[in-house]
N, C-alpha and C. Protein backbone atom coordinates (compact mmCIF):
# COMPACT_ATOMS: atom_id res chain seq x y z
N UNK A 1 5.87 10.28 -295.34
CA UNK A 1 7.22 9.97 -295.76
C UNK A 1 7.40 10.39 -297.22
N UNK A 2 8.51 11.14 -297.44
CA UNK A 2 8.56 11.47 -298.67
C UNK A 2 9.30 10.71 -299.93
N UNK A 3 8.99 10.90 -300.93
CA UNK A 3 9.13 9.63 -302.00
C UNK A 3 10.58 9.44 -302.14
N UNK A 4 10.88 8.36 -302.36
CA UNK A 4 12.59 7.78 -302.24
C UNK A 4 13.63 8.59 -303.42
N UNK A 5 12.90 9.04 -304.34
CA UNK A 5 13.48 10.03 -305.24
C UNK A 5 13.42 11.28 -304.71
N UNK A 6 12.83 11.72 -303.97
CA UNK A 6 12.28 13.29 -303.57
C UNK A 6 13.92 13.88 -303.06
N UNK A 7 14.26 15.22 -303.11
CA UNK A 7 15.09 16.06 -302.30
C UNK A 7 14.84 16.07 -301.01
N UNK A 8 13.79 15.61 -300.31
CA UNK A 8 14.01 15.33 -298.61
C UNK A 8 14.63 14.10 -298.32
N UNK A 9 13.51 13.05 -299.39
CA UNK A 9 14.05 11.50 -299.02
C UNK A 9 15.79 11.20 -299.56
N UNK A 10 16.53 11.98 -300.43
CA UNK A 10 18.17 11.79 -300.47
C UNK A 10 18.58 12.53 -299.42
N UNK A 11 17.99 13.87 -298.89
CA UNK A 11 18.55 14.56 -298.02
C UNK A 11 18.87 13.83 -296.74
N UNK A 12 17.63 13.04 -296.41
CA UNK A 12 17.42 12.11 -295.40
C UNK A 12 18.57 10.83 -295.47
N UNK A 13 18.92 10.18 -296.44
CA UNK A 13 19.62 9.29 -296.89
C UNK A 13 21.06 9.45 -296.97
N UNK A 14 21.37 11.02 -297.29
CA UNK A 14 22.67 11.58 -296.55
C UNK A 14 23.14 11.63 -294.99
N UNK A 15 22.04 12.41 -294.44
CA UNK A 15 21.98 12.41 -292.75
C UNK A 15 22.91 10.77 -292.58
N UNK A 16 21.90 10.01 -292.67
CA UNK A 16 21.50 8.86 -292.38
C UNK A 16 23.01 8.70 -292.03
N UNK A 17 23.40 8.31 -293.70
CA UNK A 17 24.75 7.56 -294.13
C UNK A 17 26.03 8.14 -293.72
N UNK A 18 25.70 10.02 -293.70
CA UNK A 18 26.99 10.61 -292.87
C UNK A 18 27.27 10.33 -291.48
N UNK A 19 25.87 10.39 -290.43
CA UNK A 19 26.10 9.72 -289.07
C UNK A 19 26.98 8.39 -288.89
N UNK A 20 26.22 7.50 -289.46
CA UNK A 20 26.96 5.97 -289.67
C UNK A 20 28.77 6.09 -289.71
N UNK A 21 29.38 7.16 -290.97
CA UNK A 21 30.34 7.62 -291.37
C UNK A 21 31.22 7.90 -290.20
N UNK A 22 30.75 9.05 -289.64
CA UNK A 22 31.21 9.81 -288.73
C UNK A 22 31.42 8.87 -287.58
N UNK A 23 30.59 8.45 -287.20
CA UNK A 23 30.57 7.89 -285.61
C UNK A 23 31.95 6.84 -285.69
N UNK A 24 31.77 6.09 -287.39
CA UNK A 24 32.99 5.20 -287.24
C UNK A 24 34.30 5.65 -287.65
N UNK A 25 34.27 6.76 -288.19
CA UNK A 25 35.79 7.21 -288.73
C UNK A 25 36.32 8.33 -288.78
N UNK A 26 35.45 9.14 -287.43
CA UNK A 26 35.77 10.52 -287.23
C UNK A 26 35.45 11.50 -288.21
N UNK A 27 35.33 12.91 -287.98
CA UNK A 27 35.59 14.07 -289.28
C UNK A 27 36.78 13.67 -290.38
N UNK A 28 37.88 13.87 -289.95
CA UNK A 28 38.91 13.75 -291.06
C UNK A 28 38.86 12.00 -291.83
N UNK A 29 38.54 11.16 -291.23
CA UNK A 29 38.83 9.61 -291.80
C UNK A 29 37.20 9.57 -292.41
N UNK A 30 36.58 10.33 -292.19
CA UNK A 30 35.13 10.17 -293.10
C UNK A 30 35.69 10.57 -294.58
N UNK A 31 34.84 9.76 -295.68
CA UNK A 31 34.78 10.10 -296.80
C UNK A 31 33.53 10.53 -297.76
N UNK A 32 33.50 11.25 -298.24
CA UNK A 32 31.95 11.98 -298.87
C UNK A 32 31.41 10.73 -299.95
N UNK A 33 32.60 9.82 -300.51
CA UNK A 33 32.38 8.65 -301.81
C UNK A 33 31.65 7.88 -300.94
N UNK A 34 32.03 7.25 -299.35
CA UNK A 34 31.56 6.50 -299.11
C UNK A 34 30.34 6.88 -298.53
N UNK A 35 30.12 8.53 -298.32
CA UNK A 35 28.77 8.48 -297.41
C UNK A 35 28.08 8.53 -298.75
N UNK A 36 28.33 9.07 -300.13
CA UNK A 36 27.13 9.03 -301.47
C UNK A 36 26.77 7.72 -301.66
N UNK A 37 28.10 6.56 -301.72
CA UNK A 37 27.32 5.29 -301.97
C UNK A 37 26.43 4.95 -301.15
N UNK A 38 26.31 5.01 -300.12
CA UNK A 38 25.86 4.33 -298.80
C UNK A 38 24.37 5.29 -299.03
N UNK A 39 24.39 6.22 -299.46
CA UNK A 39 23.14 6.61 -299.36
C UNK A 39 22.39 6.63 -300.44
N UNK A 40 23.00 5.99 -301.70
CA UNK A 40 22.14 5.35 -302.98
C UNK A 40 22.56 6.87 -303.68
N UNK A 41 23.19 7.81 -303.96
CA UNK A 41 23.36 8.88 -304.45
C UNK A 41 25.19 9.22 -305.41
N UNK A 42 25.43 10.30 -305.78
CA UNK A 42 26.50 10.77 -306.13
C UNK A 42 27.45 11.73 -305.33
N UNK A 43 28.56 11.64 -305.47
CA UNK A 43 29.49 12.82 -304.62
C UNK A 43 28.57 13.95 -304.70
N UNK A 44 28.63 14.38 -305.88
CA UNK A 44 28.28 16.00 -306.52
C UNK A 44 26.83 16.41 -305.68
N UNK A 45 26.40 15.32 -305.53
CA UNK A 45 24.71 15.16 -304.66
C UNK A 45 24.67 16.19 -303.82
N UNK A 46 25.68 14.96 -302.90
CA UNK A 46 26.06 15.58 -301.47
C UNK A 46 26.54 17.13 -301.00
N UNK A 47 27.61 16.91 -302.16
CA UNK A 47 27.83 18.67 -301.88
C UNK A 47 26.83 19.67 -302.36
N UNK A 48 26.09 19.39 -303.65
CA UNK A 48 24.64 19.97 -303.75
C UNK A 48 24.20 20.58 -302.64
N UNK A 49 24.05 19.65 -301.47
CA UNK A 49 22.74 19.70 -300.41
C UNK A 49 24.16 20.47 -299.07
N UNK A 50 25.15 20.38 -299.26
CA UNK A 50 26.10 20.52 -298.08
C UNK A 50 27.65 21.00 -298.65
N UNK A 51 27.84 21.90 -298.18
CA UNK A 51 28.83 22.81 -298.50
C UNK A 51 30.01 22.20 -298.28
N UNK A 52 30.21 21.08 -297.28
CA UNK A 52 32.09 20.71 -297.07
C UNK A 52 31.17 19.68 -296.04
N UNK A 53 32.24 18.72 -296.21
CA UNK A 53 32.43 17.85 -295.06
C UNK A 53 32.19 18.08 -293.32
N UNK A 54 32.55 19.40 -293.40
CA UNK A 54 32.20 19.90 -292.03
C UNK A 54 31.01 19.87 -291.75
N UNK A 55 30.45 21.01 -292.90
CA UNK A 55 29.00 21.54 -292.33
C UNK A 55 28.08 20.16 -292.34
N UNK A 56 28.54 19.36 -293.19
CA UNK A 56 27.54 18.01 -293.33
C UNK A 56 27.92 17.44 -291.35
N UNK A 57 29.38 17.57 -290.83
CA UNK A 57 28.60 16.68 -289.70
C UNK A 57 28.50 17.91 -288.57
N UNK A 58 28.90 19.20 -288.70
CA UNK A 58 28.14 20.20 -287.81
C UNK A 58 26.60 19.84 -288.12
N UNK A 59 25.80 19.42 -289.11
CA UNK A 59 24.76 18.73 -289.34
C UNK A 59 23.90 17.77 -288.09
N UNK A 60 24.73 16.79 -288.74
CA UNK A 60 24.37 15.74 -288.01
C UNK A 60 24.77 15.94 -286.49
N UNK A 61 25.73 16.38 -285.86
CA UNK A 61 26.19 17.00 -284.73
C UNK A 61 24.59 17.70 -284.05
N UNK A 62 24.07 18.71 -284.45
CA UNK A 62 23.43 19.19 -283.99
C UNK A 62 22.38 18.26 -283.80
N UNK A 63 22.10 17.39 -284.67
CA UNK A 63 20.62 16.80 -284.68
C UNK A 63 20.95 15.32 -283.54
N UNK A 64 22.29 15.37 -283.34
CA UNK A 64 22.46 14.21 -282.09
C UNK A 64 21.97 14.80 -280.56
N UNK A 65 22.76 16.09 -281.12
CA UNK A 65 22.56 16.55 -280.18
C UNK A 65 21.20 17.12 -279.31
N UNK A 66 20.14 17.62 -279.88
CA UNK A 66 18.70 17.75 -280.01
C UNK A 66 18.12 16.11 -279.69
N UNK A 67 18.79 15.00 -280.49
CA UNK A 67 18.12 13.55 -279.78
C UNK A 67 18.42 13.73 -278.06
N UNK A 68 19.50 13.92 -277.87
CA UNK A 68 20.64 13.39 -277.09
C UNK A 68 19.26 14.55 -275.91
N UNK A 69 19.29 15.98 -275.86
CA UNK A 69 18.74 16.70 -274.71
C UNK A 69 17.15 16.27 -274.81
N UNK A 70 16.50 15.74 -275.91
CA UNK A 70 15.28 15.40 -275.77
C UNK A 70 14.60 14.32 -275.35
N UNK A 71 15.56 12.94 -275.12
CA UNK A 71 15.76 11.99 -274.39
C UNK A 71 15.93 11.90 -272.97
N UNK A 72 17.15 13.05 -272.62
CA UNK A 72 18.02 12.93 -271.41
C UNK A 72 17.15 13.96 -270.15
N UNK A 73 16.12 15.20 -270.88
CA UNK A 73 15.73 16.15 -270.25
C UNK A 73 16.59 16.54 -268.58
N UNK A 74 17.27 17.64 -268.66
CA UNK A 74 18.19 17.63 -267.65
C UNK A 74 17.21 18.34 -266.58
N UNK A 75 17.22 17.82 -265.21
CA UNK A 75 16.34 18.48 -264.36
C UNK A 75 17.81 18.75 -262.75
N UNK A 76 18.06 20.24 -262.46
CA UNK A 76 18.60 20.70 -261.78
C UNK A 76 18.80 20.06 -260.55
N UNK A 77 17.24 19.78 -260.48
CA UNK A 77 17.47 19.82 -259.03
C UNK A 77 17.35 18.04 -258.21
N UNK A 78 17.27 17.50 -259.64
CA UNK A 78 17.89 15.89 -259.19
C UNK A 78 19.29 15.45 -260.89
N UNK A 79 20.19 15.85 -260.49
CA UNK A 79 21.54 15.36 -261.42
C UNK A 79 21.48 14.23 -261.08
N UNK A 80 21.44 13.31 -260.36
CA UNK A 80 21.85 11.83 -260.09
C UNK A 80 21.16 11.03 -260.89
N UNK A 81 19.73 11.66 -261.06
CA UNK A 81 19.18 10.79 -262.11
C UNK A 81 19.22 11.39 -263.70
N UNK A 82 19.40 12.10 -264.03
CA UNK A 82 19.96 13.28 -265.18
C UNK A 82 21.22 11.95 -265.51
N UNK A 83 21.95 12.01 -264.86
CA UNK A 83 23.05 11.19 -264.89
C UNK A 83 22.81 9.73 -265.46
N UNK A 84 22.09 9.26 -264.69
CA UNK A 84 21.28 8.03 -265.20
C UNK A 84 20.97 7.98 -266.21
N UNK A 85 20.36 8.45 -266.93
CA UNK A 85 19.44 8.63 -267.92
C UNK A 85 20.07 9.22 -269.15
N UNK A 86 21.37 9.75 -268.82
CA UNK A 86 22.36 10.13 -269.92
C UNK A 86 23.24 8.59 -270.19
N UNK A 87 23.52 8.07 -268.54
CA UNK A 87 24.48 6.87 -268.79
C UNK A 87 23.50 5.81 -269.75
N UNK A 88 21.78 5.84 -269.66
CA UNK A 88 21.33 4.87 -270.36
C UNK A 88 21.27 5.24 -271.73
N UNK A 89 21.37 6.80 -272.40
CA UNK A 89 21.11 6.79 -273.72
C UNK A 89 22.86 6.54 -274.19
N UNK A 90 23.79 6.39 -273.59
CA UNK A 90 24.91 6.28 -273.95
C UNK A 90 24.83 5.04 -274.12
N UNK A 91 24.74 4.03 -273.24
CA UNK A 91 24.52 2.61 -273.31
C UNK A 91 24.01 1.92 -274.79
N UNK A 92 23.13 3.11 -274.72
CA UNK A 92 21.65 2.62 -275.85
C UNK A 92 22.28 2.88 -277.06
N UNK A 93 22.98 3.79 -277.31
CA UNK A 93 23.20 4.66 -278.29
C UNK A 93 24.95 4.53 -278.38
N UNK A 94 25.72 4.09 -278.30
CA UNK A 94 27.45 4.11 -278.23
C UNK A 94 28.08 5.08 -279.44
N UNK A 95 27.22 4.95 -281.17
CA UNK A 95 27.63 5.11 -281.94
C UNK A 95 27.36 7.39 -281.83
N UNK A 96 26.04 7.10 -281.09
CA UNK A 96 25.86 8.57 -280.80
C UNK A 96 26.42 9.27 -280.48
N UNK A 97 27.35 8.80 -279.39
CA UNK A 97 28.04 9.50 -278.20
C UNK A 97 30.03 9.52 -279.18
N UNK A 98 29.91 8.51 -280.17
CA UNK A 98 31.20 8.91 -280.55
C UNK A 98 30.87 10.16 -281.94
N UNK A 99 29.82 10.13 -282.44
CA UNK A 99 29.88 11.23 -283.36
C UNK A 99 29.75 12.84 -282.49
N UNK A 100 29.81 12.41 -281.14
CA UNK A 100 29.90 13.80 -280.42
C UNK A 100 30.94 14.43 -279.91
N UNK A 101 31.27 12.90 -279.68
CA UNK A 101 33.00 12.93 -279.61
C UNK A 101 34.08 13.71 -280.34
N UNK A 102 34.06 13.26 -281.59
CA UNK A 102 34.53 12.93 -282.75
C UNK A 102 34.69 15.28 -282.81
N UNK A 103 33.62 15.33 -282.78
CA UNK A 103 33.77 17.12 -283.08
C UNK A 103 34.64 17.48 -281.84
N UNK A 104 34.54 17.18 -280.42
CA UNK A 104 35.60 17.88 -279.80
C UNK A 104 37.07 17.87 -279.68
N UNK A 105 37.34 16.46 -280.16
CA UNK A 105 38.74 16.23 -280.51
C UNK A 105 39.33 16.69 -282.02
N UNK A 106 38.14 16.62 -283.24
CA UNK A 106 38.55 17.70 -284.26
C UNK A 106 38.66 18.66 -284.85
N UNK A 107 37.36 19.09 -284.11
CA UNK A 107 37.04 20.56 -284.41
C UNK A 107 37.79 21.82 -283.57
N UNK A 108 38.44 22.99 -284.77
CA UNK A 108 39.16 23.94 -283.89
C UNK A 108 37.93 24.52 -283.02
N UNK A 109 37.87 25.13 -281.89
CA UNK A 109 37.32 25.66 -281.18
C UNK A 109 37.21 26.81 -281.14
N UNK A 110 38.11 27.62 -281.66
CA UNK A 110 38.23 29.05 -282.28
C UNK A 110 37.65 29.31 -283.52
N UNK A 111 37.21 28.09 -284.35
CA UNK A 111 36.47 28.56 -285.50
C UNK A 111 35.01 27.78 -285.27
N UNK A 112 34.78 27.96 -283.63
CA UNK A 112 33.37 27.80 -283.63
C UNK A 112 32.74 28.91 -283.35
N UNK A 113 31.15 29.05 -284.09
CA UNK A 113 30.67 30.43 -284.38
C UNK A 113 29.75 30.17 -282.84
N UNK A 114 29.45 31.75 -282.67
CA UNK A 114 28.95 31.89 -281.24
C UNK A 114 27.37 30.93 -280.88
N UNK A 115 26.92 30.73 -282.51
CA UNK A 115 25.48 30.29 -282.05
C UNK A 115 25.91 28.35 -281.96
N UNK A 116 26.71 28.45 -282.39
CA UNK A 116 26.95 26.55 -282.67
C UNK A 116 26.04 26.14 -281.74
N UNK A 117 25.53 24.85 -282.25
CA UNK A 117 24.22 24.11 -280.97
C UNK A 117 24.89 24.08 -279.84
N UNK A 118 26.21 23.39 -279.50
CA UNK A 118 26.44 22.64 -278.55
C UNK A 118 26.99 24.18 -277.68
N UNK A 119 27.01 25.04 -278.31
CA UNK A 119 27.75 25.91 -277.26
C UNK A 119 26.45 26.51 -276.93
N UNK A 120 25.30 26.26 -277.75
CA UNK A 120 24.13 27.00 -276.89
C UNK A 120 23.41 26.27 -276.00
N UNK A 121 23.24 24.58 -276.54
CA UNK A 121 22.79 23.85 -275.49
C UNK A 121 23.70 23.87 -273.87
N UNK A 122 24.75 24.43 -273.80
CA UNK A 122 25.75 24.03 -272.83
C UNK A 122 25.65 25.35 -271.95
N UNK A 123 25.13 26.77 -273.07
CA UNK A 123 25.02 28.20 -272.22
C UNK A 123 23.82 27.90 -271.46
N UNK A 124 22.52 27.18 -272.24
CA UNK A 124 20.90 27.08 -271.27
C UNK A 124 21.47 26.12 -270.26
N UNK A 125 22.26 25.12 -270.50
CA UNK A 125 22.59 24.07 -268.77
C UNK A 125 23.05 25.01 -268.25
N UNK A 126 23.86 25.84 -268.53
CA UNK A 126 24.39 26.40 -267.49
C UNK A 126 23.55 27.88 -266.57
N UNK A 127 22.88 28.26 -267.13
CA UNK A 127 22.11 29.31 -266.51
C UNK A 127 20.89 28.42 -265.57
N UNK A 128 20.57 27.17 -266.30
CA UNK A 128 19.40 26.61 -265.07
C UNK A 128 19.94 26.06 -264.12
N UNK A 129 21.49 25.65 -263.93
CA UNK A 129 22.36 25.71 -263.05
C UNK A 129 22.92 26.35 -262.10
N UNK A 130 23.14 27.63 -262.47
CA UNK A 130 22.85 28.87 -262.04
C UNK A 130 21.52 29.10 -261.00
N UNK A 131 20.66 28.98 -261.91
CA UNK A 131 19.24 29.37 -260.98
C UNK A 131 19.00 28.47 -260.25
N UNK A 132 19.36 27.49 -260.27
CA UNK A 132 18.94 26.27 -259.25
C UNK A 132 19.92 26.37 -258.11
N UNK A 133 21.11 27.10 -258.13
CA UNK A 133 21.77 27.54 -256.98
C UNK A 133 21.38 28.37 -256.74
N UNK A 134 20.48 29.34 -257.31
CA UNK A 134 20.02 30.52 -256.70
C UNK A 134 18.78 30.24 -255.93
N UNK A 135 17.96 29.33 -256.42
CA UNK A 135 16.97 28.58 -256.01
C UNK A 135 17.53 27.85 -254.72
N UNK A 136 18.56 27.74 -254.29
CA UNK A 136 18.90 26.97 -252.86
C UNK A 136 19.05 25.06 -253.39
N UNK A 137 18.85 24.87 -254.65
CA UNK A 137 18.41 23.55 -255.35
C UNK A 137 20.17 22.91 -255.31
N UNK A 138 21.14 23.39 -255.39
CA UNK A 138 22.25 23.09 -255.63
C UNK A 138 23.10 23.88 -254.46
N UNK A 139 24.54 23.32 -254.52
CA UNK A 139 25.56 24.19 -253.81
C UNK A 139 25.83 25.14 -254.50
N UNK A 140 25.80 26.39 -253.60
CA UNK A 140 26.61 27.40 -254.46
C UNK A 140 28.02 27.29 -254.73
N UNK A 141 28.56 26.62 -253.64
CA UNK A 141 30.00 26.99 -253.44
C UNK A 141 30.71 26.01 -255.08
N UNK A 142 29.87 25.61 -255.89
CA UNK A 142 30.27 24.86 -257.24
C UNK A 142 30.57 25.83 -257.94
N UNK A 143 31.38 26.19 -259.29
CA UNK A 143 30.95 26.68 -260.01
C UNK A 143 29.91 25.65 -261.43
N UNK A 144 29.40 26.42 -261.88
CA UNK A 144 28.44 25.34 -262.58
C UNK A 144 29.03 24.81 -264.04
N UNK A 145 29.87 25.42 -264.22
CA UNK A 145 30.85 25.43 -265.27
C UNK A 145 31.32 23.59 -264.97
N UNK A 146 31.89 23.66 -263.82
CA UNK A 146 32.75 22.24 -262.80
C UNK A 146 31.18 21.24 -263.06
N UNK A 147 30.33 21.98 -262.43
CA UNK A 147 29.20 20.89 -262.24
C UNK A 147 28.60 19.70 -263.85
N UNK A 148 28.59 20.96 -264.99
CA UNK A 148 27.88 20.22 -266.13
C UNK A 148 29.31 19.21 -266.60
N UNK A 149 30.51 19.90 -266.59
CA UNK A 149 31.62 19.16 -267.00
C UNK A 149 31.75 17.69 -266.10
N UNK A 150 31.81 17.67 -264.94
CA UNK A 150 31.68 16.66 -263.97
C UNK A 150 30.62 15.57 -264.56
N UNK A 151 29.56 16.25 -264.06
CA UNK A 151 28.26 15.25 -264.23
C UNK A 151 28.40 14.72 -265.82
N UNK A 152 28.96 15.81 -266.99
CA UNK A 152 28.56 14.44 -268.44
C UNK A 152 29.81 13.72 -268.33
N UNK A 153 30.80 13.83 -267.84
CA UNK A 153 32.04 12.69 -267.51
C UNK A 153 31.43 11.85 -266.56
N UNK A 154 31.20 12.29 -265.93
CA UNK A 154 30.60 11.02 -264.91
C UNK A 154 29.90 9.82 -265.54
N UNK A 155 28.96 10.80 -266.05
CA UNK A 155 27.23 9.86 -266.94
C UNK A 155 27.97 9.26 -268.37
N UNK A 156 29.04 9.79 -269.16
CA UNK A 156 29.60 8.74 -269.98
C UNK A 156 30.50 8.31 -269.84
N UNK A 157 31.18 7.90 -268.54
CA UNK A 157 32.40 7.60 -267.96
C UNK A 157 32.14 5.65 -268.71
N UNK A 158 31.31 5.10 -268.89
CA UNK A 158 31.28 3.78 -269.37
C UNK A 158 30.55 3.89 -271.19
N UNK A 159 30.63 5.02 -271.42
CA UNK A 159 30.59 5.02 -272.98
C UNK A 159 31.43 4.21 -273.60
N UNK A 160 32.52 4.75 -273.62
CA UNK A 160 33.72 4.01 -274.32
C UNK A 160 34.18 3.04 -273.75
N UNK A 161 33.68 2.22 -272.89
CA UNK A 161 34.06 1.04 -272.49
C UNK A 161 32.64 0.06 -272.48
N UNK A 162 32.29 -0.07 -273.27
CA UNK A 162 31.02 -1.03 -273.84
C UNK A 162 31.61 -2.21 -273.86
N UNK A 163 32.79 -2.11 -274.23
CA UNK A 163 33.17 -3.46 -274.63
C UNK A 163 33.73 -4.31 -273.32
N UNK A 164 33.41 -3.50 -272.51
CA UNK A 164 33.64 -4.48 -271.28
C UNK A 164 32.71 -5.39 -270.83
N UNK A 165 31.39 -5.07 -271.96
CA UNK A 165 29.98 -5.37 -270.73
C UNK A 165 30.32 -7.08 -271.18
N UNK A 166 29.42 -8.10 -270.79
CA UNK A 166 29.03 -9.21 -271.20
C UNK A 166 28.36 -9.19 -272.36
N UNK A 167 28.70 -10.20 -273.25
CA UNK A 167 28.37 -10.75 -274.43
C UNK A 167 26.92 -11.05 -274.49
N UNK A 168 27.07 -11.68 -273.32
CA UNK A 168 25.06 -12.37 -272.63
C UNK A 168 23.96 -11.41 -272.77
N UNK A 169 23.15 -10.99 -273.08
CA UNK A 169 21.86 -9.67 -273.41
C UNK A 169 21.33 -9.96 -271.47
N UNK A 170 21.45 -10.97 -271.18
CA UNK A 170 20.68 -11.07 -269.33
C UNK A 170 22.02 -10.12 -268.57
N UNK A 171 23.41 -10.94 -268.78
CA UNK A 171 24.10 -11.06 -268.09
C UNK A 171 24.86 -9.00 -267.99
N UNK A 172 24.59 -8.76 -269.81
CA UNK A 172 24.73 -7.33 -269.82
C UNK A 172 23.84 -6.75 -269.16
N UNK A 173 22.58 -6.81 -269.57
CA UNK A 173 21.41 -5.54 -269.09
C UNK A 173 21.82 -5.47 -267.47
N UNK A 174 22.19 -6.67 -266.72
CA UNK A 174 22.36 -6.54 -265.24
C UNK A 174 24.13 -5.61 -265.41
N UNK A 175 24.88 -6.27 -266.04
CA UNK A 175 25.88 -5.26 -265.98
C UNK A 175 26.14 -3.72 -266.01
N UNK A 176 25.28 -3.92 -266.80
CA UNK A 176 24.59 -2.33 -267.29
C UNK A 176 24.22 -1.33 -266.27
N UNK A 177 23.00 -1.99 -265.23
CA UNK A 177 22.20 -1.46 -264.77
C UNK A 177 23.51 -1.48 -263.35
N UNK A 178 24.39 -2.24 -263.22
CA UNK A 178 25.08 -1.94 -261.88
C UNK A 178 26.08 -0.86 -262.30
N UNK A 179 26.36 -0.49 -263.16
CA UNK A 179 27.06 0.83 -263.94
C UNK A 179 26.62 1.76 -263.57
N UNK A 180 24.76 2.24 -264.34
CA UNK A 180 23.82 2.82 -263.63
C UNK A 180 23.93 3.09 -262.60
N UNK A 181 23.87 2.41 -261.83
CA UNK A 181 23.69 2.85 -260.35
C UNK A 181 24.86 3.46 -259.46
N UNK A 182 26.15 2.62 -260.48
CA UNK A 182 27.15 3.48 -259.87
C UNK A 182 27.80 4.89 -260.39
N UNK A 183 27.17 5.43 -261.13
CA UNK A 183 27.04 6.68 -262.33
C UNK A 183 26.19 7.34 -261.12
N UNK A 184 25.23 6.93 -260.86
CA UNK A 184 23.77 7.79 -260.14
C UNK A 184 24.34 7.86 -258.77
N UNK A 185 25.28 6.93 -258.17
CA UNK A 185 25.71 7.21 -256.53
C UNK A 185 26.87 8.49 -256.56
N UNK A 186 27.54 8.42 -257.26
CA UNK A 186 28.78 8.84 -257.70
C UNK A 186 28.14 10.48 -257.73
N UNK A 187 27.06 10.55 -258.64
CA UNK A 187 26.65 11.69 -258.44
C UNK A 187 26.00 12.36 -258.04
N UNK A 188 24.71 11.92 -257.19
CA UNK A 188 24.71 11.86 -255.89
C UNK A 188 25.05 12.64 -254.55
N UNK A 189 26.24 12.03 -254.59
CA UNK A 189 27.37 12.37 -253.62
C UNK A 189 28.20 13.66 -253.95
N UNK A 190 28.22 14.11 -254.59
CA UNK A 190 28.88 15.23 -255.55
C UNK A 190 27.46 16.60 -255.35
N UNK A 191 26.33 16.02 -255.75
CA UNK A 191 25.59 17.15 -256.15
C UNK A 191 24.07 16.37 -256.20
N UNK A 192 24.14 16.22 -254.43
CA UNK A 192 22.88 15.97 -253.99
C UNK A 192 21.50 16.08 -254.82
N UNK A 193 20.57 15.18 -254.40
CA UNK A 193 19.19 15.79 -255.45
C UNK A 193 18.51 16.39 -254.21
N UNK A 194 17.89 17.98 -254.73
CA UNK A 194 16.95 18.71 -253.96
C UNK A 194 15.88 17.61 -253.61
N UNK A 195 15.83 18.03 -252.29
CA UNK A 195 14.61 17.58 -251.73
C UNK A 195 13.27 18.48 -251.17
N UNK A 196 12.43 18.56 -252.13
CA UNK A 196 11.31 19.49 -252.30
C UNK A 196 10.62 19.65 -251.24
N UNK A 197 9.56 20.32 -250.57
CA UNK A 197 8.99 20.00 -249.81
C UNK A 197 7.50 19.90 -250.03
């Protein structure tokens, strides 16, 4: 761990404090004063280490996003549980899933550059999507375009409604888990899991 004065350990302390930022007040309602205090630093810091407000949460954006596929590992040829396992890091994670948010409702889409993470993490789903219909693993008659859009609506279809669960930590985790299951039937039924032989 690097020393609390060091240029990694503020760099780190930015991340930190811009995520926090973001998740609660979007791109435009974020402020750079409040992510410097919050991270024991100065405005001038921040922009030091980060060119604009943007690139700081195209930043953090990417690095949710890298949690988010290294957690969730998407496997073709069972989505139902892919699904699952997205609905549990959403569960787990609420504040995650709105700083992911937060870029598609603000960010122009025309001034995203061809390599942006999320448009490359979204080109590799879609080619093993692809091959897994070519593989006989999926329907062809989908396009896979329909399929990844479907299935992450599906799997965070109870993101933004957390606040429905129970107050109770027993009475939630069971709430939770009947969510789960109805996330995993739902999809399922849509886009069967291969059955190997």
């Amino acid at each position: 761990m690097p020393p609390a004065s060091s240029p990694e350990a503020t760099r780190d302390r930015i991340l930190a404090a811009a995520r926090a930022e973001f998740a609660r007040y979007g791109i435009a309602g974020a402020r750079i004063d409040r992510i410097a205090k919050a991270a024991k630093t100065s405005k001038e810091r921040v922009y030091a280490y980060f060119a604009s407000k943007e690139a700081l949460y195209r930043l953090v954006s990417a690095e949710e996003l890298t949690a988010i596929v290294e957690a969730t590992g998407m496997d073709p040829a069972d989505l139902p549980e892919y699904a699952g396992r997205l609905h549990d890091y959403y569960a787990a994670h609420p504040e995650r899933f709105r700083v992911m948010q937060w870029g598609r409702l603000e960010l122009d889409p025309e001034r995203t550059d061809a390599d942006d993470p999320v448009r490359a993490t979204m080109a590799g789903k879609l080619e093993r999507l692809r091959q897994a219909q070519k593989d006989g693993l999926l329907d062809r008659s989908w396009d896979p375009i329909d399929i990844l859009v479907l299935l992450n609506q599906i799997a965070a279809s109870w993101a933004g409604y957390l606040d429905l669960a129970p107050a109770d930590p027993a009475e939630r985790e069971h709430f939770l888990r009947d969510r789960r299951a109805a996330v995993v039937t739902a999809v399922e039924r849509l886009f069967p899991a291969a059955h190997r032989s």
